[in-house]
Protein backbone atom coordinates (compact mmCIF):
# COMPACT_ATOMS: atom_id res chain seq x y z
CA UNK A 1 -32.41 16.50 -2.80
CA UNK A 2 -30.48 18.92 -5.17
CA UNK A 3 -30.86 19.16 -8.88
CA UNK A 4 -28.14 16.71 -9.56
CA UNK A 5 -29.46 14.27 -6.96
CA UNK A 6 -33.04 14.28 -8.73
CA UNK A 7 -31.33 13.64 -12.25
CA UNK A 8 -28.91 11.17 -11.16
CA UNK A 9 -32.06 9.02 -9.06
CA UNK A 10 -34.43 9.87 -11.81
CA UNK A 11 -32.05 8.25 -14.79
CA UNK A 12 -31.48 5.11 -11.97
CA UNK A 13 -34.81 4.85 -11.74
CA UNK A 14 -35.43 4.69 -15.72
CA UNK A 15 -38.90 5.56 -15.95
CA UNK A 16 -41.20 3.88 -18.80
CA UNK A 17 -43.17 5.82 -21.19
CA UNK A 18 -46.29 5.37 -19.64
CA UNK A 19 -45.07 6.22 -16.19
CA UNK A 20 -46.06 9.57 -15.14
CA UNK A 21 -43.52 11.68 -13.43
CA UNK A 22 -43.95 14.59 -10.68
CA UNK A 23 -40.87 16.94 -9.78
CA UNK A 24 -41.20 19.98 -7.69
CA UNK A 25 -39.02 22.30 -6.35
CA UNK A 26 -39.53 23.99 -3.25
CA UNK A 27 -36.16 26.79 -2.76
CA UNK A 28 -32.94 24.63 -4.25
CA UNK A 29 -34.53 21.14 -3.02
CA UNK A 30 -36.34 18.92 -5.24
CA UNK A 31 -38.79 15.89 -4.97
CA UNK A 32 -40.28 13.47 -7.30
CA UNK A 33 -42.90 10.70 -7.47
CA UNK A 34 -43.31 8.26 -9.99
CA UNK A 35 -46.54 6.27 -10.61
CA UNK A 36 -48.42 4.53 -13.71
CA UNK A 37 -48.13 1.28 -15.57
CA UNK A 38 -46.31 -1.25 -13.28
CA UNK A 39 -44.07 1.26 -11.35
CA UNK A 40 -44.41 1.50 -7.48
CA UNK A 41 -44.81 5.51 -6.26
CA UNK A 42 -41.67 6.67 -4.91
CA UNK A 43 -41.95 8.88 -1.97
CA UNK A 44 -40.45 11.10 0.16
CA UNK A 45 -40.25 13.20 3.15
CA UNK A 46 -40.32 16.83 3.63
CA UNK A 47 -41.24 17.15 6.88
CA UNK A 48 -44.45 19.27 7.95
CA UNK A 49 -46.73 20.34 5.29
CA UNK A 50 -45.05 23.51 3.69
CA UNK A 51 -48.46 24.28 0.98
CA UNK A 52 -47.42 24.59 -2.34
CA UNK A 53 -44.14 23.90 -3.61
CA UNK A 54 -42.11 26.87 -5.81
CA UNK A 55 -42.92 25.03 -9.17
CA UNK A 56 -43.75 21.67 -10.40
CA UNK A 57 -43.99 19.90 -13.31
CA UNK A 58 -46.01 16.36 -14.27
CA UNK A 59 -44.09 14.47 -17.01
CA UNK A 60 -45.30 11.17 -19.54
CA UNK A 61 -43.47 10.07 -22.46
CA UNK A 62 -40.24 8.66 -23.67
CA UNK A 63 -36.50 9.40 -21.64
CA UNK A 64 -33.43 9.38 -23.34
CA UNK A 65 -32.22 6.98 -21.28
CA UNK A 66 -29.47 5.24 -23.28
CA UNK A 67 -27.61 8.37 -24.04
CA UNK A 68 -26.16 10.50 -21.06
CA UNK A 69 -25.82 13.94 -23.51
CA UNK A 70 -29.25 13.43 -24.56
CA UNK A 71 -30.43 12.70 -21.15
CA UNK A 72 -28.57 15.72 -19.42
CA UNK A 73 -30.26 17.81 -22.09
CA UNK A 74 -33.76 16.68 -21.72
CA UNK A 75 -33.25 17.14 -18.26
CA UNK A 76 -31.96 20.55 -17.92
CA UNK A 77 -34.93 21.35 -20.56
CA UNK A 78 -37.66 19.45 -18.36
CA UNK A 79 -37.07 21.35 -15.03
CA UNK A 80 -36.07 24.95 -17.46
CA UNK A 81 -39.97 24.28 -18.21
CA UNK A 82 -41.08 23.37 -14.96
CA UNK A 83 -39.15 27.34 -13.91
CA UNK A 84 -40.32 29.06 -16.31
CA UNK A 85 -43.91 28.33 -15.60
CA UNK A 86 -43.04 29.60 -11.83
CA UNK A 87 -41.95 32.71 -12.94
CA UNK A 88 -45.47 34.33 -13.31
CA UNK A 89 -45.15 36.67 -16.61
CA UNK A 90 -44.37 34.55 -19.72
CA UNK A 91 -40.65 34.12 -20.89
CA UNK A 92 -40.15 33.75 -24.13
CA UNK A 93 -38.33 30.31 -24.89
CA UNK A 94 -37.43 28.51 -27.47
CA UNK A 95 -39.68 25.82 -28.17
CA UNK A 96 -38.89 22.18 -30.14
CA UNK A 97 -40.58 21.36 -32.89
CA UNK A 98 -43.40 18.96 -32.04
CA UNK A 99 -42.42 16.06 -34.20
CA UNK A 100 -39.01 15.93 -32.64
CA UNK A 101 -39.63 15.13 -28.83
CA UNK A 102 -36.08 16.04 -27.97
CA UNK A 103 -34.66 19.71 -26.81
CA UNK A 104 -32.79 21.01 -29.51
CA UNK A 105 -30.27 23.56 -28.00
CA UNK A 106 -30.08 26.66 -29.93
């Protein structure tokens, strides 16, 4: 799925804080699975065993799921993370403070 499909199925899906959340990204297509508290794992296909994806990510805690800015930020912001830890030599981002658990665009 592309970027915009995972955001668009991920905010349907309206995970729980105590669900934990896998993304990766293998070239431009994404995947997820979603498993913890009462959620069923969502799977998917992609095809014959490829090893390890590009970059992935495992995410737990709250989604800004009643506001769409919010959400598009935290979003852009989760898989920005998920990247950046892909990309071998550190990056320097800018980081939120830790009391805030939103991405504050600078």
């Amino acid at each position: 799925m592309t970027r915009e499909e995972l955001s668009d199925e991920l905010h349907a899906a309206q995970p729980q804080p105590d669900d934990v959340i896998y993304i990766e990204r293998r070239g431009e297509a994404f995947a997820w699975a979603c498993t913890g508290g009462d959620t069923t794992a969502h799977t998917w296909n992609l095809g014959e065993p490829l090893g390890l994806p590009d970059a992935w990510i495992y995410y737990s805690g709250p989604w800004p799921l009643d506001d769409l800015m919010r959400w598009e930020s935290f979003f852009d912001e989760l898989i920005e993370e998920m990247d950046s830890m892909a990309r071998g030599a550190p990056r320097n981002r800018s980081r939120w403070p830790l009391g805030d658990p939103w991405p504050q665009r600078r």
